[in-house]
C-alpha atoms as a PDB file:
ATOM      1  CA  UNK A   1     -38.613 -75.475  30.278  1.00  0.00           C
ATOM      2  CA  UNK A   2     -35.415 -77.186  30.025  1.00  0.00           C
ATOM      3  CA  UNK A   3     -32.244 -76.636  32.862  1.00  0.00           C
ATOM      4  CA  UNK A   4     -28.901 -77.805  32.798  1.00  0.00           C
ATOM      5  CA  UNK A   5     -27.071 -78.508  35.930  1.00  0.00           C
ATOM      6  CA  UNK A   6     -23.030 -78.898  35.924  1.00  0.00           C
ATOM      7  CA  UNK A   7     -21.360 -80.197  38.921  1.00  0.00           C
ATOM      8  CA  UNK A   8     -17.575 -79.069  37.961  1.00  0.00           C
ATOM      9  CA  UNK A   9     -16.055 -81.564  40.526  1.00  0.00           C
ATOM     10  CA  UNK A  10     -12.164 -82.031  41.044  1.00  0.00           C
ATOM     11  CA  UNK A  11     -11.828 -85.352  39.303  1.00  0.00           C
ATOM     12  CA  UNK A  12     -15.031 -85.472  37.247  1.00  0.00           C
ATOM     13  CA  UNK A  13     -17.236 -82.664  35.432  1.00  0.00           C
ATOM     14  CA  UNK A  14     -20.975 -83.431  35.442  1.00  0.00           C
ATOM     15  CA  UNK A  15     -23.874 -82.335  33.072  1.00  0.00           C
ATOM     16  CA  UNK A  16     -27.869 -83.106  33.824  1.00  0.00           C
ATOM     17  CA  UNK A  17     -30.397 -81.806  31.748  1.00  0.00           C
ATOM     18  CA  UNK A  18     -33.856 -81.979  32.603  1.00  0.00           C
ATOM     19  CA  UNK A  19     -37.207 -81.172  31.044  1.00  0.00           C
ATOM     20  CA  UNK A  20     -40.471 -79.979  33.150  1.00  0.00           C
ATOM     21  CA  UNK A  21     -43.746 -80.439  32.519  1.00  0.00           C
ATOM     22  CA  UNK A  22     -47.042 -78.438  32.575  1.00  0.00           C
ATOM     23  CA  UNK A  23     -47.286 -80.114  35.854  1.00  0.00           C
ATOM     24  CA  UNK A  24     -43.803 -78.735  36.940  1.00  0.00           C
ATOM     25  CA  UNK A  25     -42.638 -82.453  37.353  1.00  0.00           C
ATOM     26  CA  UNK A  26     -38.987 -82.797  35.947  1.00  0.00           C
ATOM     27  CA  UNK A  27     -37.972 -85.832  33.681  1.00  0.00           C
ATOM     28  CA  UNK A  28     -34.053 -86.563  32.456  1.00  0.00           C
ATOM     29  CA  UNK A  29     -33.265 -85.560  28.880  1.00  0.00           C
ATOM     30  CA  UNK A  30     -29.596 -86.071  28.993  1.00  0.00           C
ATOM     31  CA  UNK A  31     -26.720 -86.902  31.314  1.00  0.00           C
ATOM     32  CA  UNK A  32     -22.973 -87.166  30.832  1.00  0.00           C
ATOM     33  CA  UNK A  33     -19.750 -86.511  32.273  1.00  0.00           C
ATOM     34  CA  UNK A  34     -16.065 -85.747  31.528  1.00  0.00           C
ATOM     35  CA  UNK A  35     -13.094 -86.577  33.581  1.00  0.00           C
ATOM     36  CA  UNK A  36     -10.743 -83.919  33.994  1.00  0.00           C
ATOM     37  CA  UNK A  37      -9.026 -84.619  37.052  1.00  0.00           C
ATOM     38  CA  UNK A  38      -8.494 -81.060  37.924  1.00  0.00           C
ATOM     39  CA  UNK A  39      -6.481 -81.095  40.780  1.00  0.00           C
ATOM     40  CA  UNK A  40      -3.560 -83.374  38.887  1.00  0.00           C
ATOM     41  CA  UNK A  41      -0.196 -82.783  40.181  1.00  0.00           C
ATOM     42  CA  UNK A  42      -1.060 -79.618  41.682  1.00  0.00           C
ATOM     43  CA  UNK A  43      -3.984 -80.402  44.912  1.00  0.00           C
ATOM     44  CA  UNK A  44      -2.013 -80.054  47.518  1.00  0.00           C
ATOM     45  CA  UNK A  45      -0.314 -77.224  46.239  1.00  0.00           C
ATOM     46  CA  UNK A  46      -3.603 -75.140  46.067  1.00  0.00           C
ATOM     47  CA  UNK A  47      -3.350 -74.041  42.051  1.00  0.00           C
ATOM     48  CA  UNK A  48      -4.892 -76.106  39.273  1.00  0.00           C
ATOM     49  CA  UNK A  49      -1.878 -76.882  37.067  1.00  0.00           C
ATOM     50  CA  UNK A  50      -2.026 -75.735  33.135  1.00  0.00           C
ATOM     51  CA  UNK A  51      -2.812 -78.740  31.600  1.00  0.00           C
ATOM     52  CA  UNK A  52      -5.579 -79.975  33.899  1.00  0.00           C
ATOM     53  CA  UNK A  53      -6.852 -76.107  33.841  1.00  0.00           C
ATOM     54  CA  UNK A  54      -7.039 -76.707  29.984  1.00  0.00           C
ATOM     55  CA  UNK A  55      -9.331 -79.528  30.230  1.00  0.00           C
ATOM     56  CA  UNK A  56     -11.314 -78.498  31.981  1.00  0.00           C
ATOM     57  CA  UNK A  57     -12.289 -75.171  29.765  1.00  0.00           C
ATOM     58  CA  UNK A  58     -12.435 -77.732  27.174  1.00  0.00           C
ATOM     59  CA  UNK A  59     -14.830 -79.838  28.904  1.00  0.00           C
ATOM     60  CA  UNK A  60     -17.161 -76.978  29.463  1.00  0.00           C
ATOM     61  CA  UNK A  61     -16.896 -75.737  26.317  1.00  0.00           C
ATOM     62  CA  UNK A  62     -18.077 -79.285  25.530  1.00  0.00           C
ATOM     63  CA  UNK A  63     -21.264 -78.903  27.635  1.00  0.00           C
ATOM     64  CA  UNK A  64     -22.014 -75.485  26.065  1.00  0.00           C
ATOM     65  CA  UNK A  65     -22.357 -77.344  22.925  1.00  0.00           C
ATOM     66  CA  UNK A  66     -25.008 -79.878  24.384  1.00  0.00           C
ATOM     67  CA  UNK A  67     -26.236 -77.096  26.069  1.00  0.00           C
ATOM     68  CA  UNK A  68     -27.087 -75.632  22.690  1.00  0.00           C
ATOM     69  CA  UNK A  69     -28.154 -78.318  21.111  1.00  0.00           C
ATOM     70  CA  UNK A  70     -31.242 -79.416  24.017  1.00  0.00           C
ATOM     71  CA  UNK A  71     -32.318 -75.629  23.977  1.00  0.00           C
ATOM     72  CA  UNK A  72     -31.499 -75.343  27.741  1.00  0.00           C
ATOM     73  CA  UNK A  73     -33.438 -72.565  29.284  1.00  0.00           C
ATOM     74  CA  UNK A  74     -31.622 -72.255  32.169  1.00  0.00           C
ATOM     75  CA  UNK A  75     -27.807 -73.332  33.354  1.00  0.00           C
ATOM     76  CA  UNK A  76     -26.579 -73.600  37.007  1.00  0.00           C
ATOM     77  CA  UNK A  77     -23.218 -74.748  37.498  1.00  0.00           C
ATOM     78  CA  UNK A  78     -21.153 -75.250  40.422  1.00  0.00           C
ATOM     79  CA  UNK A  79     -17.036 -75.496  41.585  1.00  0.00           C
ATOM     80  CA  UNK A  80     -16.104 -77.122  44.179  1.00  0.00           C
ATOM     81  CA  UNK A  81     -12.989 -78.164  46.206  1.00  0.00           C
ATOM     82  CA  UNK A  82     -10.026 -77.807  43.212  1.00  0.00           C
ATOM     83  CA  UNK A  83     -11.410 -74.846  42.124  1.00  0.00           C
ATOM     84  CA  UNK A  84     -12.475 -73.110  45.847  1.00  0.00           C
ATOM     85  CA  UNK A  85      -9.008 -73.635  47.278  1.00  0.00           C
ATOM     86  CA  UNK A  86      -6.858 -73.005  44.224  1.00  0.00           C
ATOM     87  CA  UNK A  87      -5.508 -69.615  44.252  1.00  0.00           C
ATOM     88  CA  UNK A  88      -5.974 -69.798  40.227  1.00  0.00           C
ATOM     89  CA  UNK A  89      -9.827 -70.742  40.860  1.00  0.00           C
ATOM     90  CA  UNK A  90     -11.368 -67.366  40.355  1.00  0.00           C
ATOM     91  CA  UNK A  91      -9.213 -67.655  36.986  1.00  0.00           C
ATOM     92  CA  UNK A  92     -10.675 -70.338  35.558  1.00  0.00           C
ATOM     93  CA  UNK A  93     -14.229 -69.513  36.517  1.00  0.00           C
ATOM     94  CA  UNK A  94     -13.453 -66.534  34.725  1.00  0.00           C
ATOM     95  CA  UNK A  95     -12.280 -68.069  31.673  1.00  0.00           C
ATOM     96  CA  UNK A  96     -14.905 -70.475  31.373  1.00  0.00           C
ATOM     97  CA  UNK A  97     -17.120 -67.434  31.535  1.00  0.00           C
ATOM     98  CA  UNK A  98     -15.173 -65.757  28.828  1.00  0.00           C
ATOM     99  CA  UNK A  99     -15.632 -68.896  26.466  1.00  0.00           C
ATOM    100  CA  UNK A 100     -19.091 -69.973  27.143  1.00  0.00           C
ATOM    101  CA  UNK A 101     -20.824 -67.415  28.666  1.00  0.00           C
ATOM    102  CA  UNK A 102     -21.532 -69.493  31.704  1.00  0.00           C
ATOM    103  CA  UNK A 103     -21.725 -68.836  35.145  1.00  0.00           C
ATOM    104  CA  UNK A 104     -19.744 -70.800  37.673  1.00  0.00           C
ATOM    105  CA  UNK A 105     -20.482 -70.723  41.404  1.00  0.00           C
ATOM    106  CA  UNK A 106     -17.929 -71.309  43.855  1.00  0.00           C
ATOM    107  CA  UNK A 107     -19.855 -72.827  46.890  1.00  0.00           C
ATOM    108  CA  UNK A 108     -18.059 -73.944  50.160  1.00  0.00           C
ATOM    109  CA  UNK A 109     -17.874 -76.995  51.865  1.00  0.00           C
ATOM    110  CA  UNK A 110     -21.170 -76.477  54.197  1.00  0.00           C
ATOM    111  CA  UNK A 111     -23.601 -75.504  51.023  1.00  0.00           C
ATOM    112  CA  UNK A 112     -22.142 -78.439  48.994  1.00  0.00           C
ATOM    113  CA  UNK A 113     -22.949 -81.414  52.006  1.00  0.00           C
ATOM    114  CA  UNK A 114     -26.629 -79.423  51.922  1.00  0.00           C
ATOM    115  CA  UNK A 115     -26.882 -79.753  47.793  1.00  0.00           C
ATOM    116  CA  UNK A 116     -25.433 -83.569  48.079  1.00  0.00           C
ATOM    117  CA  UNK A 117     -27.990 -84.007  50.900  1.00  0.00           C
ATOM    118  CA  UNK A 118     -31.024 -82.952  48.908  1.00  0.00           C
ATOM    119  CA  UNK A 119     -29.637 -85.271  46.101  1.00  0.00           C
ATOM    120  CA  UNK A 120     -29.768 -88.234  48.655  1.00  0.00           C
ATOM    121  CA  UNK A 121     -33.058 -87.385  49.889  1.00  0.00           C
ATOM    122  CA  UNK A 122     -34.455 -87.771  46.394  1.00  0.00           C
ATOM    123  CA  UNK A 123     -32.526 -90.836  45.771  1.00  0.00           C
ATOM    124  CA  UNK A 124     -33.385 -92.833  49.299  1.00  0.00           C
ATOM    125  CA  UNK A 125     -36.001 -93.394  51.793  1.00  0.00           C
ATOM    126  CA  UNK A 126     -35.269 -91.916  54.979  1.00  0.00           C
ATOM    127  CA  UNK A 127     -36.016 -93.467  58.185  1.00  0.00           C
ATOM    128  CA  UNK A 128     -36.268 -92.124  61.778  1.00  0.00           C
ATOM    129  CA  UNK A 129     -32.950 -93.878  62.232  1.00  0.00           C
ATOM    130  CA  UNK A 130     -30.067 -92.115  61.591  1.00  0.00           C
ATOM    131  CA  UNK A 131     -28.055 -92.579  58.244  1.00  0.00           C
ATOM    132  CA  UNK A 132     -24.567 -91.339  57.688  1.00  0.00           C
ATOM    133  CA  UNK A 133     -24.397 -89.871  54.035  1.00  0.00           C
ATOM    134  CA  UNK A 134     -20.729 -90.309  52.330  1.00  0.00           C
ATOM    135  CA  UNK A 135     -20.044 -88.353  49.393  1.00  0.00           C
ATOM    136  CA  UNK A 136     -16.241 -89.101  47.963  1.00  0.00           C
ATOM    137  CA  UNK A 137     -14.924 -86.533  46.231  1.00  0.00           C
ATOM    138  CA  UNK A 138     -11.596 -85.703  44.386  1.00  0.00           C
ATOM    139  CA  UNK A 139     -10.798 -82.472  46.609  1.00  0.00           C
ATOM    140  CA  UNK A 140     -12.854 -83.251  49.707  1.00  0.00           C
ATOM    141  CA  UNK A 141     -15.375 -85.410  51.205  1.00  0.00           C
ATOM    142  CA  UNK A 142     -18.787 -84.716  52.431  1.00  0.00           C
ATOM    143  CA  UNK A 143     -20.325 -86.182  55.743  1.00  0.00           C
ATOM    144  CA  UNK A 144     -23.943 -85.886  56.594  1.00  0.00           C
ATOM    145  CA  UNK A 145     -25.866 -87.467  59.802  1.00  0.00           C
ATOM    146  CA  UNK A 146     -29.409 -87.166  58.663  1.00  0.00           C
ATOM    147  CA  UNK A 147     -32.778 -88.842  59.282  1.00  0.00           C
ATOM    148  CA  UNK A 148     -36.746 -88.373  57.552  1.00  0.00           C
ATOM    149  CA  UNK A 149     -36.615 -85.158  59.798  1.00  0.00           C
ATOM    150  CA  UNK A 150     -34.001 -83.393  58.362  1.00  0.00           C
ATOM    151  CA  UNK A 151     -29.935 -82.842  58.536  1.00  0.00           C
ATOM    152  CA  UNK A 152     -28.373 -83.518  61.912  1.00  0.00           C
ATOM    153  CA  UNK A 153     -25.177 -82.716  61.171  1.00  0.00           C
ATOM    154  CA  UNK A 154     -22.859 -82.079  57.857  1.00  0.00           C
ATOM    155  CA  UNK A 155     -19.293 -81.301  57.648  1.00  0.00           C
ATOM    156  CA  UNK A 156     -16.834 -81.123  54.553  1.00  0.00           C
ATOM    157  CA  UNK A 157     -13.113 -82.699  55.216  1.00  0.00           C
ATOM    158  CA  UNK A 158     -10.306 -82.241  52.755  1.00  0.00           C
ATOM    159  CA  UNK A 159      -9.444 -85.782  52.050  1.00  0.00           C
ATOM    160  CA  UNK A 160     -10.598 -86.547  48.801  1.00  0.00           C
ATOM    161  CA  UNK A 161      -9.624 -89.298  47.122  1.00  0.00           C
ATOM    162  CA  UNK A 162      -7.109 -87.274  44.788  1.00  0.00           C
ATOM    163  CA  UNK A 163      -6.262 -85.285  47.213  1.00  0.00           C
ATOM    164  CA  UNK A 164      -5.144 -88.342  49.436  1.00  0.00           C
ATOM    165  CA  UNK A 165      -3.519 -89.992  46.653  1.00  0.00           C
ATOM    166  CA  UNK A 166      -1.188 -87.538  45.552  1.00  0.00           C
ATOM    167  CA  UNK A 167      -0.642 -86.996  49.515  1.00  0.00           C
ATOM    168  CA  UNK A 168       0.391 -90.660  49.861  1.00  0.00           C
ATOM    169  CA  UNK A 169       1.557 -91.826  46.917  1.00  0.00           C
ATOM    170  CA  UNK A 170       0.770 -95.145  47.828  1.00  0.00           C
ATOM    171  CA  UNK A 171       2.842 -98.571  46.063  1.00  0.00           C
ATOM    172  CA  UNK A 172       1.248-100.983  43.472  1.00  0.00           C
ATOM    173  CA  UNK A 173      -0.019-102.811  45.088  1.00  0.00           C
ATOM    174  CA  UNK A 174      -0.117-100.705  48.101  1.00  0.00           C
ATOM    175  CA  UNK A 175       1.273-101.759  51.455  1.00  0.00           C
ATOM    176  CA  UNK A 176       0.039-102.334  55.003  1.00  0.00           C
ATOM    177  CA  UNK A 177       2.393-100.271  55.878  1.00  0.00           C
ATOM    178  CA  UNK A 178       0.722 -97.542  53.620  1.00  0.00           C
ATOM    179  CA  UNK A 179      -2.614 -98.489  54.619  1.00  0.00           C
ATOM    180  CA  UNK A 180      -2.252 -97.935  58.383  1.00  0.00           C
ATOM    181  CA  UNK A 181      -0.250 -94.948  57.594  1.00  0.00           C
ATOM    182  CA  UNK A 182      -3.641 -93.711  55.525  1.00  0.00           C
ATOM    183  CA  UNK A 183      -6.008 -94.979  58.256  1.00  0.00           C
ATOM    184  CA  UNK A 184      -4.080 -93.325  60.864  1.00  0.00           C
ATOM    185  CA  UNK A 185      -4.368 -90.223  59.100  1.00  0.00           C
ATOM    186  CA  UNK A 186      -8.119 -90.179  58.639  1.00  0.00           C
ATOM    187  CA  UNK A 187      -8.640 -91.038  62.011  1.00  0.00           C
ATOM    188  CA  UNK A 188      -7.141 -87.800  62.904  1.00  0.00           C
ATOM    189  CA  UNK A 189      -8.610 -85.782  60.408  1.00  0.00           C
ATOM    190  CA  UNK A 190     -11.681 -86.820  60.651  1.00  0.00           C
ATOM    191  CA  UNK A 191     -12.442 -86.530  64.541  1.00  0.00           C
ATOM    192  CA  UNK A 192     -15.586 -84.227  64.189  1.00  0.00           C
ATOM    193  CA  UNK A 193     -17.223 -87.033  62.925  1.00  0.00           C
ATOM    194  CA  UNK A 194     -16.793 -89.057  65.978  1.00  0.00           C
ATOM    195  CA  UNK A 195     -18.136 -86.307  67.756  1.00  0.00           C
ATOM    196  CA  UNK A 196     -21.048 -86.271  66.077  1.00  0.00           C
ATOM    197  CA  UNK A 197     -21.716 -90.034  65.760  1.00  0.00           C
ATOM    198  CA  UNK A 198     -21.372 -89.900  69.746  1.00  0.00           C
ATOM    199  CA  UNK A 199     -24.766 -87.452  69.251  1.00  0.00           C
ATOM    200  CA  UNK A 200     -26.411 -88.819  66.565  1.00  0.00           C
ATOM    201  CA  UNK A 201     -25.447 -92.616  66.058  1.00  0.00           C
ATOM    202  CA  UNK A 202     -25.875 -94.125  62.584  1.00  0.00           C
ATOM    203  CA  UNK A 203     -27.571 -97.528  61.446  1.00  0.00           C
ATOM    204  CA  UNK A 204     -25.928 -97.437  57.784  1.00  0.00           C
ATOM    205  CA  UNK A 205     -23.691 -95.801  55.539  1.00  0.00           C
ATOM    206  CA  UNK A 206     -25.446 -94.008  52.217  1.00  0.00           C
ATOM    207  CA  UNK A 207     -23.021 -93.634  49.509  1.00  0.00           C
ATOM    208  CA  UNK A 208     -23.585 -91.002  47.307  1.00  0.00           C
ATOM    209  CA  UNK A 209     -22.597 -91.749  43.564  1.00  0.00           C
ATOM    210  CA  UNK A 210     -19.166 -92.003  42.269  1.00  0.00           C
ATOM    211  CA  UNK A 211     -16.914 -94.197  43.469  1.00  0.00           C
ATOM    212  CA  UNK A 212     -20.331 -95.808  45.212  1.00  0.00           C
ATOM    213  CA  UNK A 213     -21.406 -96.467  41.918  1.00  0.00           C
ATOM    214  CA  UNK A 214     -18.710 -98.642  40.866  1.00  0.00           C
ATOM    215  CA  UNK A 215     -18.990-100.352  43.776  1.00  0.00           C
ATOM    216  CA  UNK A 216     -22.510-101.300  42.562  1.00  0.00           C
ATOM    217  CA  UNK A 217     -21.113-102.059  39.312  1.00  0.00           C
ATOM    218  CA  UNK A 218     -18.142-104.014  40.986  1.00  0.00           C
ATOM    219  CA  UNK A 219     -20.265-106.159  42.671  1.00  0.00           C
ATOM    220  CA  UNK A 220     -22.845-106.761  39.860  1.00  0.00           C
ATOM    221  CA  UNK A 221     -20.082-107.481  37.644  1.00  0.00           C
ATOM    222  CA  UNK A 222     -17.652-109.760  39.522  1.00  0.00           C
ATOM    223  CA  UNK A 223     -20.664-111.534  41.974  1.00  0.00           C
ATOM    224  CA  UNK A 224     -24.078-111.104  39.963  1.00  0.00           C
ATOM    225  CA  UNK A 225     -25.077-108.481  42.068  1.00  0.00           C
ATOM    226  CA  UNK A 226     -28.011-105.718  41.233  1.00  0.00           C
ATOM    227  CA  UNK A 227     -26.961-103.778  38.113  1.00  0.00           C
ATOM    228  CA  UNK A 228     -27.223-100.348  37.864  1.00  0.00           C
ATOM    229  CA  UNK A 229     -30.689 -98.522  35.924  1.00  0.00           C
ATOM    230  CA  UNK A 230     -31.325 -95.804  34.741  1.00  0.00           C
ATOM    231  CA  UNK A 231     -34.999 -96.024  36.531  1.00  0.00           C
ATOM    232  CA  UNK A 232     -33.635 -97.020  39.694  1.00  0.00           C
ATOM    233  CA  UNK A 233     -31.683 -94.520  42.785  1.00  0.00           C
ATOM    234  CA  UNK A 234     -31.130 -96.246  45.496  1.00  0.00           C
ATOM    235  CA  UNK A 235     -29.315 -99.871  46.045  1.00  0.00           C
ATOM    236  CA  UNK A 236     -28.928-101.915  48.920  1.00  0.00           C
ATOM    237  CA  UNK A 237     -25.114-103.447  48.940  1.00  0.00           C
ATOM    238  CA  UNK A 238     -24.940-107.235  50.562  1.00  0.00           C
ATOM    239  CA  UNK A 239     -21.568-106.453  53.138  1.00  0.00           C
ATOM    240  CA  UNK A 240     -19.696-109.481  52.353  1.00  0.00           C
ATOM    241  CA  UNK A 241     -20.114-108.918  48.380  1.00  0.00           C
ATOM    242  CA  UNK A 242     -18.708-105.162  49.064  1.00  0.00           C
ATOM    243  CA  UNK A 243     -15.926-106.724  51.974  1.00  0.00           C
ATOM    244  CA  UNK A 244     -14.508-109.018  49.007  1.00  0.00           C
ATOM    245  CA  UNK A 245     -14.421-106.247  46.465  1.00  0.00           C
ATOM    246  CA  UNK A 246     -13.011-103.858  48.745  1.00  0.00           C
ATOM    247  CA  UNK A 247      -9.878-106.624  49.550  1.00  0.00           C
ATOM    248  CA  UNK A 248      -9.769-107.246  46.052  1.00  0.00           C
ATOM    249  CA  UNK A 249      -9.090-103.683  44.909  1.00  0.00           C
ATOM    250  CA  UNK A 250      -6.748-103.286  48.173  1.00  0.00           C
ATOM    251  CA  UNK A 251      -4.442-105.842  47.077  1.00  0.00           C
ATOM    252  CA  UNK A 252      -4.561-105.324  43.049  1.00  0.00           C
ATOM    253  CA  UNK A 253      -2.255-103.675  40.803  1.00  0.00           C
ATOM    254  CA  UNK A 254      -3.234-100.924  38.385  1.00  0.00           C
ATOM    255  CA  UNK A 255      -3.091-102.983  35.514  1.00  0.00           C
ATOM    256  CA  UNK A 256      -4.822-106.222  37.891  1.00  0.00           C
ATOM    257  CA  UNK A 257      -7.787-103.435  38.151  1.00  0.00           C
ATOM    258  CA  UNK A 258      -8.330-103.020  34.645  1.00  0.00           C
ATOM    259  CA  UNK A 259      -9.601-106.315  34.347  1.00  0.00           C
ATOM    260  CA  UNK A 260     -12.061-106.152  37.245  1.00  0.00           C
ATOM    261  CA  UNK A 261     -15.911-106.185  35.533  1.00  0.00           C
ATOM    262  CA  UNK A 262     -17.828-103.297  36.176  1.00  0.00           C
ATOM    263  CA  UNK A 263     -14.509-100.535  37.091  1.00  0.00           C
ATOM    264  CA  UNK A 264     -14.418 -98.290  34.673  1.00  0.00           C
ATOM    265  CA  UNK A 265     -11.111 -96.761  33.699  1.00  0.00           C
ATOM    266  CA  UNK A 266     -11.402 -93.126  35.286  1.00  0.00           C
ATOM    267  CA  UNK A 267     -11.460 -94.275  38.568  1.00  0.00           C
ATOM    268  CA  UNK A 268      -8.473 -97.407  38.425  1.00  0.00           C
ATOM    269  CA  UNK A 269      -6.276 -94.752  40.456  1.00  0.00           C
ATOM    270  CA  UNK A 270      -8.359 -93.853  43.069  1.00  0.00           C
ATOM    271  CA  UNK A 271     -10.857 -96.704  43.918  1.00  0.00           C
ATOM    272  CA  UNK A 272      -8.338 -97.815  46.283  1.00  0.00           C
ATOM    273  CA  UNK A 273      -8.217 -94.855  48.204  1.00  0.00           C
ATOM    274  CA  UNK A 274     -11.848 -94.794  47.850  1.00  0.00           C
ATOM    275  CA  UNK A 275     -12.284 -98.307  49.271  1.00  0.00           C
ATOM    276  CA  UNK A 276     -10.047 -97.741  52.428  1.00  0.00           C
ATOM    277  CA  UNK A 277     -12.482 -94.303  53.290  1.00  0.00           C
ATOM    278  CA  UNK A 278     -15.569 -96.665  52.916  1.00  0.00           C
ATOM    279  CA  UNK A 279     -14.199 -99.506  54.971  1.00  0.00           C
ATOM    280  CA  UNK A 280     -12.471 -96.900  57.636  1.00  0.00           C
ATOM    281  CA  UNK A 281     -16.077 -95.596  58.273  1.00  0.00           C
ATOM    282  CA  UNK A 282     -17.683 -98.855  58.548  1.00  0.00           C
ATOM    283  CA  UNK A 283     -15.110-100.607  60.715  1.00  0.00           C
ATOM    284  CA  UNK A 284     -14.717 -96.944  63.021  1.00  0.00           C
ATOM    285  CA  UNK A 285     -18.814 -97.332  63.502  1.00  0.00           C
ATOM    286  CA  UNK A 286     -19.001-100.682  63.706  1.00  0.00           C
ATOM    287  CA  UNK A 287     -22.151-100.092  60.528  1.00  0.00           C
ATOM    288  CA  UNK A 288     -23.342-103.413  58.984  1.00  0.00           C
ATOM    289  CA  UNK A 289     -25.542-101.730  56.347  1.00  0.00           C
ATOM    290  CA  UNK A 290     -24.864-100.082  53.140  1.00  0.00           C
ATOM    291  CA  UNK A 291     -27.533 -98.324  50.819  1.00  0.00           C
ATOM    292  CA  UNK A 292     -25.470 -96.565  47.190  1.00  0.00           C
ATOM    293  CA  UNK A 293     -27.403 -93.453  46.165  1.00  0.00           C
ATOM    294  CA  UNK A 294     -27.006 -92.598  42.207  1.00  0.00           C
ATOM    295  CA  UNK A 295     -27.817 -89.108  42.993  1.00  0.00           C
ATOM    296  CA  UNK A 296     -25.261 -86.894  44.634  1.00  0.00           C
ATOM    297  CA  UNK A 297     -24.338 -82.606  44.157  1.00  0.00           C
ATOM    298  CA  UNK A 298     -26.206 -82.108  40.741  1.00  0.00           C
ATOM    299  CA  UNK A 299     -29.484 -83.579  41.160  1.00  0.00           C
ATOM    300  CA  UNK A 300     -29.411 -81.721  44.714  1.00  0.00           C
ATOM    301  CA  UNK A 301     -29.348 -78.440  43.027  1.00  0.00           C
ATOM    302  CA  UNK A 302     -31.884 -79.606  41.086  1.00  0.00           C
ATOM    303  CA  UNK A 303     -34.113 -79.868  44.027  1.00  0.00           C
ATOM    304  CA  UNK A 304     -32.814 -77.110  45.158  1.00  0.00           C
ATOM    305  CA  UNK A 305     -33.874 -74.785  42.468  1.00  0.00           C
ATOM    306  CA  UNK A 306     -37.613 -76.499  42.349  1.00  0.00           C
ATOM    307  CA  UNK A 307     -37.998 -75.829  46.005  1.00  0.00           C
ATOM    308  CA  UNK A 308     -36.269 -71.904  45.655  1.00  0.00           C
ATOM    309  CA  UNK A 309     -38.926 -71.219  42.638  1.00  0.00           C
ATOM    310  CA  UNK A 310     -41.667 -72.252  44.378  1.00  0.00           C
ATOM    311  CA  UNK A 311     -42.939 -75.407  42.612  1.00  0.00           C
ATOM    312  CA  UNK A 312     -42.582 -77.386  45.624  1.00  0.00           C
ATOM    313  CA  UNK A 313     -43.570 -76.882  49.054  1.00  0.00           C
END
């Protein structure tokens, strides 16, 4: 049997195909992903604007092909914050349903911190200390406190990294000015987390894909750090190789970034953003340890559905 997952994120739309065996283990057959940047000129507004509601049809219609082609048994496919707080989302669910046939689920910020959770859990090695899973999206980001017992605590936040960048509209390079302004922001927004740390206080940060992984790939690139694999989920980030990334990107230009090694070019517009979140949670925790998970949302439903059919216990 053969499933396709599709993560339809705000900035990025994600396809995972996977095989199982007679054994019910699952293997990857084929992974990709298309940025559409959804929420373009439009995030804040709460619509997803014609042009970015284009490409992304066109994107799915793009997986349906693949889809075809690897004689997918089974598709799941999720929306998440561009599409559940646009007032046009249920539109273009239903128009990707009218030109491909498939189903998209709108699922809330609560069920998608559990589905990026599961994703981690695969990816990294829990320990009865407590992590603090980051997953930066476009639309939103996802907190989760969690430990090898379980979730502590999970919350969604609408500061994505598009989301805050059209909010900000920061300079290039952008200013200290603009960075408190951003950090000052966060700190407000972001106050159930504080809460929560008070409860459950966290050893390290977990990073869950995205904008994580180019911070792997930053740091292998520009300091000979540990590349990226394709057999390998979990990465352990040396702090002063990520602090001197993260100051590089803060005082770059957009055309400076293009030349760092390992950034690719879909995320030279928000990485700064990106960077400021990451550093505002380690320096608001006082964390010294970082661990990247290269799973996030889409391998999480994959667990998901093996644990819902019954093929784990």
């Amino acid at each position: 049997m053969r499933l396709a997952v599709i993560d339809c994120g705000t900035n990025t739309f994600n396809l995972l195909i996977v095989e199982f065996d007679n054994q019910k283990k699952y293997s990857k057959v084929f992974n990709t992903r298309i940025p559409v940047k959804l929420g373009q000129g439009s995030i804040n507004e709460g619509f997803i604007g014609d042009e970015p509601f284009k490409r992304g049809v066109e994107a799915m219609k793009s997986f349906c092909e693949v889809i075809a082609k690897h004689n997918v048994s089974k598709v799941l496919a999720f929306a998440t914050s561009a599409i559940r707080d646009a007032v046009n989302g249920k539109e273009f669910v239903a128009e990707v349903k009218r030109q491909t046939q498939i189903d998209v689920s709108i699922i809330d910020g609560n069920r998608e911190a559990e589905l990026i959770y599961l994703g981690n859990k695969e990816a990294v090695t829990l320990s009865d200390s407590v992590s603090l899973i980051m997953d930066i999206g476009g639309g939103s980001n996802e907190f989760i406190l969690a430990n090898n017992t379980g979730m502590l605590w999970k919350q969604s936040f609408p500061v994505g990294a598009a989301r805050m960048l059209e909010k900000f509209s920061p300079s290039d390079p952008i200013t200290d000015k603009e960075i408190e302004e951003i950090n000052n922001y966060m700190n407000t927004q972001l106050q159930p987390i504080f809460e929560a740390v008070k409860k459950f206080p966290p050893i390290e940060l977990i990073g869950s894909s995205g904008a994580f992984d180019s911070i792997v790939d930053m740091v292998s690139g520009e300091l000979n750090g540990e590349a990226l694999s394709e057999t390998k989920t979990c990465y352990t980030i040396d702090m002063n190789n990520y602090f001197q990334i993260s100051q590089r990107i803060k005082n770059s230009t957009f055309e400076e970034r293009k030349k760092i090694k390992g950034l690719v070019s879909m995320r030279l517009d928000m990485i700064v953003i990106s960077c400021l979140m990451v550093d505002f949670i380690l320096n608001a925790f006082n964390i010294e340890k970082m661990r990247v998970s290269s799973y996030s949302l889409k391998e999480g439903a994959l667990i998901d559905f093996i644990i819902q059919a019954g093929k784990i216990k």
